[in-house]
C-alpha atoms as a PDB file:
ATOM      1  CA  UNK A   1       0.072 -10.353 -46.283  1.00  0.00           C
ATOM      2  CA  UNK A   2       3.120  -8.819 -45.677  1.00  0.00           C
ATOM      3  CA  UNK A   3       3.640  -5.100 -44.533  1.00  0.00           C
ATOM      4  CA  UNK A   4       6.846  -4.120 -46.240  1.00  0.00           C
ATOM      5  CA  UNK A   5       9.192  -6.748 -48.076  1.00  0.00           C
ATOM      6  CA  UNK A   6      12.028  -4.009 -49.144  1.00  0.00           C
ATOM      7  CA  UNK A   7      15.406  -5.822 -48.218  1.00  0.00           C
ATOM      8  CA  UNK A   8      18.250  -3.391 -49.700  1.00  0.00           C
ATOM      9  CA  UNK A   9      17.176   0.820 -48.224  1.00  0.00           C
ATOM     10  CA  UNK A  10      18.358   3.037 -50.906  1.00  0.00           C
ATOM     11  CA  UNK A  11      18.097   6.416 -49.504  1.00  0.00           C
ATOM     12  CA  UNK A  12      16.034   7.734 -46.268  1.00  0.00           C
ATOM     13  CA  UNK A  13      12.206   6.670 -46.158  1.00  0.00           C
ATOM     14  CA  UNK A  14      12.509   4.320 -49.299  1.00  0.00           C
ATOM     15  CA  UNK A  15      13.908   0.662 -49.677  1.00  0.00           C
ATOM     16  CA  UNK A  16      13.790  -1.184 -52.594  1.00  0.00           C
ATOM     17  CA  UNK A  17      12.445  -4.806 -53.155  1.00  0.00           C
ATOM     18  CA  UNK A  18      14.529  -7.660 -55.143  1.00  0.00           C
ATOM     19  CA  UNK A  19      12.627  -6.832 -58.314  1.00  0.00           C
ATOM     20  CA  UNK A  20      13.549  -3.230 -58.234  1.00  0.00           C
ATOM     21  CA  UNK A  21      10.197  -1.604 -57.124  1.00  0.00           C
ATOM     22  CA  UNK A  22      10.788   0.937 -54.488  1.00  0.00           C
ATOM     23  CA  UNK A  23       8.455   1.539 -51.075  1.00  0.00           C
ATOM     24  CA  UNK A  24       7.951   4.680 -50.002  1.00  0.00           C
ATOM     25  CA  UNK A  25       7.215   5.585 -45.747  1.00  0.00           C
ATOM     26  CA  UNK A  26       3.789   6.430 -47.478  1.00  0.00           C
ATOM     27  CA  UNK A  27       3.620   2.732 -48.983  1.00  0.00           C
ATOM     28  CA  UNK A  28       4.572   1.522 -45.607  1.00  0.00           C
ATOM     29  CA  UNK A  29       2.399   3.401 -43.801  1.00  0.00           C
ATOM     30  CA  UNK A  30      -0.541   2.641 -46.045  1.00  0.00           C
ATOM     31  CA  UNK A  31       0.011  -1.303 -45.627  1.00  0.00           C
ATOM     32  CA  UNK A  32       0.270  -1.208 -41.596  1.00  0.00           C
ATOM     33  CA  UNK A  33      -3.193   0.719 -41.834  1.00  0.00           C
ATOM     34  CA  UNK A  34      -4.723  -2.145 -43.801  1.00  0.00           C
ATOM     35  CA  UNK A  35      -2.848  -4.300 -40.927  1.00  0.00           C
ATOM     36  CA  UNK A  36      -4.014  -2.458 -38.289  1.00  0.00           C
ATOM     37  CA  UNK A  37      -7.676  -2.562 -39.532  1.00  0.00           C
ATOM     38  CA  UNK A  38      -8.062  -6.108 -39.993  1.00  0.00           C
ATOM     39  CA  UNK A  39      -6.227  -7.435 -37.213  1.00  0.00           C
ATOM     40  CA  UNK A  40      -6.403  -4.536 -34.305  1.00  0.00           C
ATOM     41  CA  UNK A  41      -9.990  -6.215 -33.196  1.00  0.00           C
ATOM     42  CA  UNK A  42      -8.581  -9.621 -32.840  1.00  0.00           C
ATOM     43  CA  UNK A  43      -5.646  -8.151 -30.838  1.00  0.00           C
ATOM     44  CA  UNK A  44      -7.250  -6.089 -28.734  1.00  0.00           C
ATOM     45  CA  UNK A  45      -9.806  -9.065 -27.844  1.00  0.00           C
ATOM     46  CA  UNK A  46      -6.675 -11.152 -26.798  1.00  0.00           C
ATOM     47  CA  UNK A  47      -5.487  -8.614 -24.724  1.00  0.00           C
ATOM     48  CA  UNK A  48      -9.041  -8.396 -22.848  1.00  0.00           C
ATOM     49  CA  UNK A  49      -9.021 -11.981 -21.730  1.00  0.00           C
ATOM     50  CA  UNK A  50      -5.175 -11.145 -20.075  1.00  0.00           C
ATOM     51  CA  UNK A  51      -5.615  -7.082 -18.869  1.00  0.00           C
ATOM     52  CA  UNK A  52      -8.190  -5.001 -17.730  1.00  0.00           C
ATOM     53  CA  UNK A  53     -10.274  -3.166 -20.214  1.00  0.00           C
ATOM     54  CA  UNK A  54      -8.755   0.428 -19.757  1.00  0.00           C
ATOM     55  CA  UNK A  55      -5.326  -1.285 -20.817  1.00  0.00           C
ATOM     56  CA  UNK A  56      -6.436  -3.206 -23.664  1.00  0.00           C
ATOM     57  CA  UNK A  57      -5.693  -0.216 -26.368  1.00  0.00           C
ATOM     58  CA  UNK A  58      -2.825   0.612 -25.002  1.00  0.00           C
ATOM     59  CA  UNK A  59      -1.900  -3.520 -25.804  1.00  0.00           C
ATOM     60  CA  UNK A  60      -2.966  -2.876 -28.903  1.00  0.00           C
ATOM     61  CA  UNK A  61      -0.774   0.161 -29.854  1.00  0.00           C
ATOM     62  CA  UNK A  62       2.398  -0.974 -28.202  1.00  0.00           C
ATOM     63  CA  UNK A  63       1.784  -4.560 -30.463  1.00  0.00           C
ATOM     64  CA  UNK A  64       0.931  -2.286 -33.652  1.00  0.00           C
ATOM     65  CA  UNK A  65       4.023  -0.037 -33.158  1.00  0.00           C
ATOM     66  CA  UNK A  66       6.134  -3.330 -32.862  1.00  0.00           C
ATOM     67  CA  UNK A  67       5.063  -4.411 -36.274  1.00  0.00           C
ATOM     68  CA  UNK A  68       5.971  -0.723 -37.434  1.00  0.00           C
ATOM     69  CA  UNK A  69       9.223  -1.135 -36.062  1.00  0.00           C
ATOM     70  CA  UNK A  70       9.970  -4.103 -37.500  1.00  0.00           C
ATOM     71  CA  UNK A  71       8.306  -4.770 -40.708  1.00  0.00           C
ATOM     72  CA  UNK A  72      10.611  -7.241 -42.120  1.00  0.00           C
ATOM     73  CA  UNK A  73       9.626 -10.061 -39.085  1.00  0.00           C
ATOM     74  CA  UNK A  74       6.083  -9.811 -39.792  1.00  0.00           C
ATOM     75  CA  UNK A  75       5.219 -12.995 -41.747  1.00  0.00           C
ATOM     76  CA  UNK A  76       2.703 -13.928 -44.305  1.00  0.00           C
ATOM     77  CA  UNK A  77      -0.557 -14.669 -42.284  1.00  0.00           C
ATOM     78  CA  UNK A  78       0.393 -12.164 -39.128  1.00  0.00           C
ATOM     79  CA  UNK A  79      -2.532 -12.613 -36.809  1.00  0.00           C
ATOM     80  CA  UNK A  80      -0.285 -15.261 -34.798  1.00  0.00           C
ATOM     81  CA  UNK A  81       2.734 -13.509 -34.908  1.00  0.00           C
ATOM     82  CA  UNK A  82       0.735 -10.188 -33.917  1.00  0.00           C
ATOM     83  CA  UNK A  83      -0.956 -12.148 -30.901  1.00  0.00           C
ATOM     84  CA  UNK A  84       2.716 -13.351 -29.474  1.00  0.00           C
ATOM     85  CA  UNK A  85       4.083  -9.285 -30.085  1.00  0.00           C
ATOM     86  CA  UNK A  86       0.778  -8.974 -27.235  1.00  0.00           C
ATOM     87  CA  UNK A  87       1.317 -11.271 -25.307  1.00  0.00           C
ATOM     88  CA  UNK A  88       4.945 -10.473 -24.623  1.00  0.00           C
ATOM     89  CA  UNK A  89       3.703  -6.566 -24.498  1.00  0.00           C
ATOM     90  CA  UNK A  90       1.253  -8.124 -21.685  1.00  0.00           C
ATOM     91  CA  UNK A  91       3.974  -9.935 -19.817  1.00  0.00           C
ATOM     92  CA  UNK A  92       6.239  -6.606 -20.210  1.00  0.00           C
ATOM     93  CA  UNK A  93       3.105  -4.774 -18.495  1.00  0.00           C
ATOM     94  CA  UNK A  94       2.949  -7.130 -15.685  1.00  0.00           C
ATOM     95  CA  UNK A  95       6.507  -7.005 -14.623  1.00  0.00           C
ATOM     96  CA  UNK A  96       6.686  -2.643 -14.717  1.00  0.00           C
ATOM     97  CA  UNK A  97       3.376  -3.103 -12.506  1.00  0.00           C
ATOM     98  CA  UNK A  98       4.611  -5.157  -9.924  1.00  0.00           C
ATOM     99  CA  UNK A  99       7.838  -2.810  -9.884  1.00  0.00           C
ATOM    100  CA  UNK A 100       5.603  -0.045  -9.510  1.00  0.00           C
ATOM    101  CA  UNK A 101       3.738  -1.718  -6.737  1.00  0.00           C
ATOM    102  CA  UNK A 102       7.034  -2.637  -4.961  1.00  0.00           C
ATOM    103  CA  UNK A 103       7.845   0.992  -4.961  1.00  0.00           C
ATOM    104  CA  UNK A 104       4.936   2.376  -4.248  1.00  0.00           C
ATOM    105  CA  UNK A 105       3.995   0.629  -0.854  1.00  0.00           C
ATOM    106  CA  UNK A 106       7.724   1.281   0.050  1.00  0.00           C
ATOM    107  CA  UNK A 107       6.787   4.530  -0.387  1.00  0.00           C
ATOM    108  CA  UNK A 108       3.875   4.478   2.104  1.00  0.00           C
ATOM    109  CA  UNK A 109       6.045   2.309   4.183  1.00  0.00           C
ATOM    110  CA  UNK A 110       8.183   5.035   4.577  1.00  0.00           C
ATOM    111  CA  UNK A 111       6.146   8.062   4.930  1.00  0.00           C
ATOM    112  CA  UNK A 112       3.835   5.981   7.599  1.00  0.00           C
ATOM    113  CA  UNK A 113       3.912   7.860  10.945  1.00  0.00           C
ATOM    114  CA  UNK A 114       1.939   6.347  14.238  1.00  0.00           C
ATOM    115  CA  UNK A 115       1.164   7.570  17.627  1.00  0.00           C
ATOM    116  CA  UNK A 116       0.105   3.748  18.711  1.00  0.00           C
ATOM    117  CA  UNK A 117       0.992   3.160  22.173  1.00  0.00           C
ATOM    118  CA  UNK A 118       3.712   0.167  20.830  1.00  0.00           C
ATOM    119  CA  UNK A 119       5.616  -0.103  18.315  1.00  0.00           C
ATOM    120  CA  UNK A 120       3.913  -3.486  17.413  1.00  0.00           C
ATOM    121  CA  UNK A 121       0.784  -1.628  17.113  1.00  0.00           C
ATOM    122  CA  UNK A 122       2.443   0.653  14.913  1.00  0.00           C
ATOM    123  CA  UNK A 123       3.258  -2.096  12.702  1.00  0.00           C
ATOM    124  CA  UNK A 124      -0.055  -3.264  12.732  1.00  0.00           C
ATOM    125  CA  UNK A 125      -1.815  -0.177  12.234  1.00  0.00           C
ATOM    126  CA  UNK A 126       0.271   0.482   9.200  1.00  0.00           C
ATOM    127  CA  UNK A 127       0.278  -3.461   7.819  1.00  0.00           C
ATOM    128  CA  UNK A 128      -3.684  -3.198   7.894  1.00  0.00           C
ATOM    129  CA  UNK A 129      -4.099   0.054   5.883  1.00  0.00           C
ATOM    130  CA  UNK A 130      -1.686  -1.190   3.381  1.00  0.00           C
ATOM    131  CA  UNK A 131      -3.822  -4.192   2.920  1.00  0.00           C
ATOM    132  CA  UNK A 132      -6.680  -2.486   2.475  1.00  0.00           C
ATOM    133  CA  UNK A 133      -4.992  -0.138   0.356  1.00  0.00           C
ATOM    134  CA  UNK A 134      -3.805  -3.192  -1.827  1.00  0.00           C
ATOM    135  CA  UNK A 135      -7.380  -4.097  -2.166  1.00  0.00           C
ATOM    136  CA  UNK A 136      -7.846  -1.005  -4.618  1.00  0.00           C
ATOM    137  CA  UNK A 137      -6.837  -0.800  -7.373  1.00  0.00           C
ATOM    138  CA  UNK A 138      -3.597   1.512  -8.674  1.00  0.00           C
ATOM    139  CA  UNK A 139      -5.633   4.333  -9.831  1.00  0.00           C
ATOM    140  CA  UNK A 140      -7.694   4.177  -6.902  1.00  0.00           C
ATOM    141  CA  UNK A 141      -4.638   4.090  -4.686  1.00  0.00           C
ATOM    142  CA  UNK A 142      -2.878   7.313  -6.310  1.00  0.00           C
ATOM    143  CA  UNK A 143      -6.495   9.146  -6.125  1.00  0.00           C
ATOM    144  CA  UNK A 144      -6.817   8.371  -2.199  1.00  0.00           C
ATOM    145  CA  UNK A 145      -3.544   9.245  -1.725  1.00  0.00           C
ATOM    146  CA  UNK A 146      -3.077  12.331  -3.987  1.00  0.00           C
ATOM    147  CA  UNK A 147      -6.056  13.997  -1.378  1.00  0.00           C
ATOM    148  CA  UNK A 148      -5.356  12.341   1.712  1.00  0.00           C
ATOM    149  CA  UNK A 149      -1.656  12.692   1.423  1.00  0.00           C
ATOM    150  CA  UNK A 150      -0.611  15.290  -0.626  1.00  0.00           C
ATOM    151  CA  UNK A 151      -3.689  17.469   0.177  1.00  0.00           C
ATOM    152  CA  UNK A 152      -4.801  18.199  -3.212  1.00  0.00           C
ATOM    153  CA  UNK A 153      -8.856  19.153  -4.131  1.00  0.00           C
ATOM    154  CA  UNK A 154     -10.072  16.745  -6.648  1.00  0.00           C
ATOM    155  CA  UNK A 155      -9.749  19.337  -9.446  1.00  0.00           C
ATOM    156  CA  UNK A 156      -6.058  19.772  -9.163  1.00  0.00           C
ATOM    157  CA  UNK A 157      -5.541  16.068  -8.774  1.00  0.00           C
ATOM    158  CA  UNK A 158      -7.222  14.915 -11.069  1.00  0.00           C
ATOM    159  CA  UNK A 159      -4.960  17.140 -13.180  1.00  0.00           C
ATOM    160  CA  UNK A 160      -1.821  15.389 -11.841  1.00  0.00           C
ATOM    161  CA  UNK A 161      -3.434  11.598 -12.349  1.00  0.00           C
ATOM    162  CA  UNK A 162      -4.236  12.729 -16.196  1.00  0.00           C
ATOM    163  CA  UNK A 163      -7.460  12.415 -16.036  1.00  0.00           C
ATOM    164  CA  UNK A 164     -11.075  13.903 -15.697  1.00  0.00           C
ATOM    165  CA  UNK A 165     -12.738  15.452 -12.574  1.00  0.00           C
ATOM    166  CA  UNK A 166     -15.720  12.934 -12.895  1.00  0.00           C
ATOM    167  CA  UNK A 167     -13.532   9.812 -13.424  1.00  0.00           C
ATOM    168  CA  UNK A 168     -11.354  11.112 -11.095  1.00  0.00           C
ATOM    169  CA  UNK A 169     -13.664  11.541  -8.127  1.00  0.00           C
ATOM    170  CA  UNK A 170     -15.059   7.735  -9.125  1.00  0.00           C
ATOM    171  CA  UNK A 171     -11.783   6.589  -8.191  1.00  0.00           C
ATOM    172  CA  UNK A 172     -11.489   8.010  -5.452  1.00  0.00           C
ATOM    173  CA  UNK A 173     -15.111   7.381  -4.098  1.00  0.00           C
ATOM    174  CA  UNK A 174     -14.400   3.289  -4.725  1.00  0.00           C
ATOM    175  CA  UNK A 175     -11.115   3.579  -2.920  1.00  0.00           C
ATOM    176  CA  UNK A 176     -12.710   5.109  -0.424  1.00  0.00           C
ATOM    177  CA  UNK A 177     -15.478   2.762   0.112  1.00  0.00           C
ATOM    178  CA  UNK A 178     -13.179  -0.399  -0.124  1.00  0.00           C
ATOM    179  CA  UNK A 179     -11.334   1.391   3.233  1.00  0.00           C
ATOM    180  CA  UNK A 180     -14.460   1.966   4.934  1.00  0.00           C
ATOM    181  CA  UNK A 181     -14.937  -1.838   4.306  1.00  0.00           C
ATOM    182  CA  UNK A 182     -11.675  -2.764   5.498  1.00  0.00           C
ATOM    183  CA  UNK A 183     -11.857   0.003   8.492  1.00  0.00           C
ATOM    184  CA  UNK A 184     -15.432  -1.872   9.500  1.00  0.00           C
ATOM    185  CA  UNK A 185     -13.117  -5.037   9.430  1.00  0.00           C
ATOM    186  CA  UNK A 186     -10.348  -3.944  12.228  1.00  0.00           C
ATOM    187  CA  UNK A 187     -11.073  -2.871  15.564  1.00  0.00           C
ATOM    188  CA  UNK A 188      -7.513  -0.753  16.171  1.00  0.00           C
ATOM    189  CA  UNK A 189      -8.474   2.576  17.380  1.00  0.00           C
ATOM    190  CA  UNK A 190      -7.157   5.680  14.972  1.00  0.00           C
ATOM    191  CA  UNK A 191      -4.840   7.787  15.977  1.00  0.00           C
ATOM    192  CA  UNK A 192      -3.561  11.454  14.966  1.00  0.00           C
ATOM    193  CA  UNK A 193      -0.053  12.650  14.414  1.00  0.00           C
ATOM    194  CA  UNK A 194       2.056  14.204  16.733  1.00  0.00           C
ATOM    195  CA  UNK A 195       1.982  17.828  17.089  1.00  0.00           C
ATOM    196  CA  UNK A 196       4.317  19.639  15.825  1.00  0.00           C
ATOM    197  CA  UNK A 197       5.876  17.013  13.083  1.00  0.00           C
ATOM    198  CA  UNK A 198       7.895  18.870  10.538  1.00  0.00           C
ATOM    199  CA  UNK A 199       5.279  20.036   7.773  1.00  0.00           C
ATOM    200  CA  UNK A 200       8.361  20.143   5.086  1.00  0.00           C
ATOM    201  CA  UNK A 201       8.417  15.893   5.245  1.00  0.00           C
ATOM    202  CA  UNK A 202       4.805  14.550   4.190  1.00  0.00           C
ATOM    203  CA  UNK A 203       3.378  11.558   6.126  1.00  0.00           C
ATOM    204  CA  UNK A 204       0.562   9.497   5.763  1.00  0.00           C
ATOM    205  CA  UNK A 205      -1.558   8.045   8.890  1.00  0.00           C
ATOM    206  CA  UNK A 206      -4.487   6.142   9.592  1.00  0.00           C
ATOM    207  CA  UNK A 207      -5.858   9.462  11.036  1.00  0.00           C
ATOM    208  CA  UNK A 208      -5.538  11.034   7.698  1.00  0.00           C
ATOM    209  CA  UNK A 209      -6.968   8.182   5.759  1.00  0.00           C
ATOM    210  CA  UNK A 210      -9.975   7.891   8.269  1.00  0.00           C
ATOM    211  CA  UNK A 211     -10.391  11.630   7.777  1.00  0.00           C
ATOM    212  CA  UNK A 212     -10.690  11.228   4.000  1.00  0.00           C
ATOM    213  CA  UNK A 213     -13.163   8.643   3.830  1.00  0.00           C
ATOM    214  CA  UNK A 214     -15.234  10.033   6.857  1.00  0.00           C
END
Protein backbone atom coordinates (compact mmCIF):
# COMPACT_ATOMS: atom_id res chain seq x y z
CA UNK A 1 0.00 0.00 0.00
CA UNK A 2 0.92 3.25 -0.76
CA UNK A 3 -0.36 6.49 1.04
CA UNK A 4 -0.49 9.02 -1.74
CA UNK A 5 1.08 8.35 -5.33
CA UNK A 6 0.11 12.02 -6.84
CA UNK A 7 3.43 13.14 -8.66
CA UNK A 8 2.39 16.52 -10.58
CA UNK A 9 0.24 19.11 -7.46
CA UNK A 10 -2.23 21.01 -9.42
CA UNK A 11 -3.52 23.53 -7.09
CA UNK A 12 -3.27 23.71 -3.05
CA UNK A 13 -4.40 20.40 -1.14
CA UNK A 14 -4.81 18.33 -4.46
CA UNK A 15 -2.15 16.55 -6.76
CA UNK A 16 -2.93 14.60 -9.50
CA UNK A 17 -1.74 10.99 -10.36
CA UNK A 18 -0.25 9.95 -13.99
CA UNK A 19 -3.68 8.69 -15.02
CA UNK A 20 -5.37 11.92 -14.29
CA UNK A 21 -7.27 11.07 -11.01
CA UNK A 22 -6.86 13.78 -8.52
CA UNK A 23 -6.20 13.29 -4.42
CA UNK A 24 -7.67 15.42 -2.28
CA UNK A 25 -5.89 16.37 1.64
CA UNK A 26 -9.15 14.37 2.56
CA UNK A 27 -7.94 11.31 0.30
CA UNK A 28 -4.61 11.70 1.90
CA UNK A 29 -5.66 11.94 5.12
CA UNK A 30 -8.03 9.02 4.84
CA UNK A 31 -5.11 6.61 3.53
CA UNK A 32 -2.50 7.60 6.45
CA UNK A 33 -5.49 6.64 8.88
CA UNK A 34 -5.73 3.19 7.32
CA UNK A 35 -1.70 3.41 7.70
CA UNK A 36 -1.72 4.45 10.96
CA UNK A 37 -4.20 1.70 12.07
CA UNK A 38 -2.53 -1.20 10.77
CA UNK A 39 0.92 -0.42 11.38
CA UNK A 40 0.91 2.09 14.63
CA UNK A 41 0.90 -1.31 16.94
CA UNK A 42 3.87 -2.76 15.28
CA UNK A 43 5.66 0.63 15.61
CA UNK A 44 4.96 1.43 18.79
CA UNK A 45 6.10 -2.26 19.92
CA UNK A 46 9.53 -1.48 18.24
CA UNK A 47 9.88 1.53 19.97
CA UNK A 48 9.21 -0.34 23.47
CA UNK A 49 12.11 -2.71 23.11
CA UNK A 50 14.50 0.76 22.45
CA UNK A 51 12.58 3.63 24.96
CA UNK A 52 10.80 3.62 27.97
CA UNK A 53 7.11 3.10 27.90
CA UNK A 54 5.95 6.79 28.57
CA UNK A 55 7.97 7.65 25.26
CA UNK A 56 6.81 4.99 23.10
CA UNK A 57 3.64 7.15 21.64
CA UNK A 58 5.39 9.91 21.31
CA UNK A 59 7.83 7.40 18.81
CA UNK A 60 4.97 6.58 17.30
CA UNK A 61 3.58 10.06 16.34
CA UNK A 62 6.85 11.66 15.41
CA UNK A 63 7.30 8.24 12.87
CA UNK A 64 3.49 8.73 11.70
CA UNK A 65 3.93 12.50 11.07
CA UNK A 66 7.14 11.59 9.00
CA UNK A 67 5.12 9.46 6.68
CA UNK A 68 2.59 12.52 6.51
CA UNK A 69 5.27 14.64 5.56
CA UNK A 70 6.53 12.73 3.07
CA UNK A 71 4.10 10.55 1.38
CA UNK A 72 5.82 10.04 -1.82
CA UNK A 73 8.98 7.91 0.09
CA UNK A 74 6.67 5.60 1.65
CA UNK A 75 6.95 2.36 -0.38
CA UNK A 76 4.69 -0.46 -1.19
CA UNK A 77 4.84 -2.80 1.94
CA UNK A 78 5.77 0.23 4.61
CA UNK A 79 6.10 -1.62 7.86
CA UNK A 80 10.06 -1.66 7.22
CA UNK A 81 10.38 1.60 6.01
CA UNK A 82 8.03 2.84 8.99
CA UNK A 83 10.31 0.86 11.57
CA UNK A 84 13.71 2.70 10.16
CA UNK A 85 11.52 6.43 10.28
CA UNK A 86 11.53 4.98 14.40
CA UNK A 87 14.40 4.04 14.79
CA UNK A 88 16.10 7.16 13.51
CA UNK A 89 13.21 9.18 15.60
CA UNK A 90 14.75 6.94 18.59
CA UNK A 91 18.34 7.79 17.86
CA UNK A 92 17.17 11.63 17.38
CA UNK A 93 15.62 11.18 21.06
CA UNK A 94 18.75 9.89 22.48
CA UNK A 95 21.07 12.55 21.30
CA UNK A 96 18.44 15.80 22.58
CA UNK A 97 18.52 13.67 25.97
CA UNK A 98 22.00 13.49 26.53
CA UNK A 99 22.15 17.34 25.51
CA UNK A 100 19.63 17.92 27.98
CA UNK A 101 21.50 15.98 30.57
CA UNK A 102 24.77 17.84 29.73
CA UNK A 103 22.96 21.00 30.47
CA UNK A 104 21.16 20.19 33.12
CA UNK A 105 23.91 18.93 35.63
CA UNK A 106 25.89 22.05 34.41
CA UNK A 107 23.19 23.69 35.69
CA UNK A 108 23.39 22.17 39.21
CA UNK A 109 27.06 22.44 38.82
CA UNK A 110 26.69 25.90 38.81
CA UNK A 111 24.09 26.79 41.24
CA UNK A 112 25.93 24.24 43.87
CA UNK A 113 26.94 26.27 46.97
CA UNK A 114 28.98 24.47 50.06
CA UNK A 115 30.01 25.46 53.46
CA UNK A 116 32.50 22.19 53.61
CA UNK A 117 35.47 23.00 55.52
CA UNK A 118 37.75 22.41 51.97
CA UNK A 119 37.25 23.02 48.91
CA UNK A 120 37.91 19.27 48.07
CA UNK A 121 35.08 18.47 50.24
CA UNK A 122 33.11 20.82 48.40
CA UNK A 123 33.77 18.97 45.36
CA UNK A 124 32.90 15.92 46.87
CA UNK A 125 29.87 16.89 48.52
CA UNK A 126 28.56 18.19 45.27
CA UNK A 127 30.08 15.10 42.92
CA UNK A 128 28.06 12.66 45.31
CA UNK A 129 24.61 14.36 45.11
CA UNK A 130 24.95 14.61 41.44
CA UNK A 131 25.45 10.93 41.31
CA UNK A 132 22.76 10.17 43.17
CA UNK A 133 20.81 12.60 41.39
CA UNK A 134 21.86 10.79 38.06
CA UNK A 135 20.47 7.69 39.53
CA UNK A 136 16.82 9.16 38.98
CA UNK A 137 15.44 9.47 36.40
CA UNK A 138 14.78 13.06 34.35
CA UNK A 139 11.35 13.52 35.57
CA UNK A 140 12.30 12.58 38.89
CA UNK A 141 15.23 14.96 38.80
CA UNK A 142 13.10 18.16 37.65
CA UNK A 143 10.35 17.11 40.45
CA UNK A 144 13.15 17.06 43.33
CA UNK A 145 14.50 19.96 42.12
CA UNK A 146 11.42 22.08 41.18
CA UNK A 147 10.62 21.78 45.39
CA UNK A 148 13.91 21.62 46.77
CA UNK A 149 15.30 24.29 44.56
CA UNK A 150 12.94 26.48 43.29
CA UNK A 151 10.64 26.15 46.36
CA UNK A 152 7.52 25.31 44.69
CA UNK A 153 4.40 23.13 46.62
CA UNK A 154 3.69 20.11 44.61
CA UNK A 155 0.50 21.68 43.18
CA UNK A 156 2.20 24.51 41.44
CA UNK A 157 4.94 22.25 40.21
CA UNK A 158 3.38 19.88 39.05
CA UNK A 159 1.79 22.60 36.92
CA UNK A 160 5.21 23.68 35.56
CA UNK A 161 6.41 19.77 34.84
CA UNK A 162 2.91 19.34 32.77
CA UNK A 163 1.65 17.00 34.62
CA UNK A 164 -0.79 15.72 37.42
CA UNK A 165 -0.56 16.31 41.23
CA UNK A 166 -0.67 12.44 41.85
CA UNK A 167 1.95 11.55 39.17
CA UNK A 168 3.68 14.37 40.12
CA UNK A 169 4.18 13.69 43.81
CA UNK A 170 5.19 9.82 42.58
CA UNK A 171 8.05 11.35 41.05
CA UNK A 172 9.06 13.08 43.42
CA UNK A 173 8.55 10.46 46.28
CA UNK A 174 10.98 7.87 44.05
CA UNK A 175 13.53 10.60 43.64
CA UNK A 176 13.41 11.10 46.93
CA UNK A 177 13.83 7.66 48.13
CA UNK A 178 16.71 6.87 45.59
CA UNK A 179 18.64 10.01 47.67
CA UNK A 180 17.85 8.65 50.92
CA UNK A 181 19.54 5.47 49.45
CA UNK A 182 22.43 7.20 48.19
CA UNK A 183 22.55 9.63 51.47
CA UNK A 184 22.60 6.08 53.63
CA UNK A 185 25.59 5.32 51.21
CA UNK A 186 28.03 8.47 52.11
CA UNK A 187 29.14 9.38 55.39
CA UNK A 188 29.95 13.40 54.53
CA UNK A 189 28.23 15.38 57.09
CA UNK A 190 25.46 18.06 55.56
CA UNK A 191 25.94 21.31 55.70
CA UNK A 192 23.69 24.62 55.43
CA UNK A 193 24.31 27.72 53.42
CA UNK A 194 25.84 30.68 54.49
CA UNK A 195 23.83 33.31 56.00
CA UNK A 196 23.06 35.94 54.32
CA UNK A 197 23.68 34.58 50.50
CA UNK A 198 21.92 36.80 48.06
CA UNK A 199 18.20 35.39 47.85
CA UNK A 200 17.93 37.02 44.11
CA UNK A 201 20.63 34.02 42.78
CA UNK A 202 19.04 30.45 43.59
CA UNK A 203 21.39 27.69 44.87
CA UNK A 204 21.05 24.26 45.51
CA UNK A 205 22.89 22.38 48.59
CA UNK A 206 23.07 19.18 50.15
CA UNK A 207 21.31 20.93 53.12
CA UNK A 208 18.40 21.66 50.94
CA UNK A 209 18.22 18.29 49.35
CA UNK A 210 18.53 16.54 52.85
CA UNK A 211 15.75 18.87 53.96
CA UNK A 212 13.46 17.68 51.15
CA UNK A 213 13.73 14.13 51.57
CA UNK A 214 13.80 14.32 55.48
Amino acid sequence: MRVIRGEQRTQEGVSRHPDNRVDTVDDRDAELSALFRQHAPRVHAYARRHVEPSQCDDVVSETFLVAWRRPDQVPDEPLPWLLVVARNVIANQRRTARRADQVWFAAVREGWTSTAPSADEAVHERESVLRALGECTRAEREALLLTAWDGLPPAEAAAVADCSVRAFTVRLHRARTRLRAAYAADAAPSTVPPAGEPARTPHLSRAALAQEIS
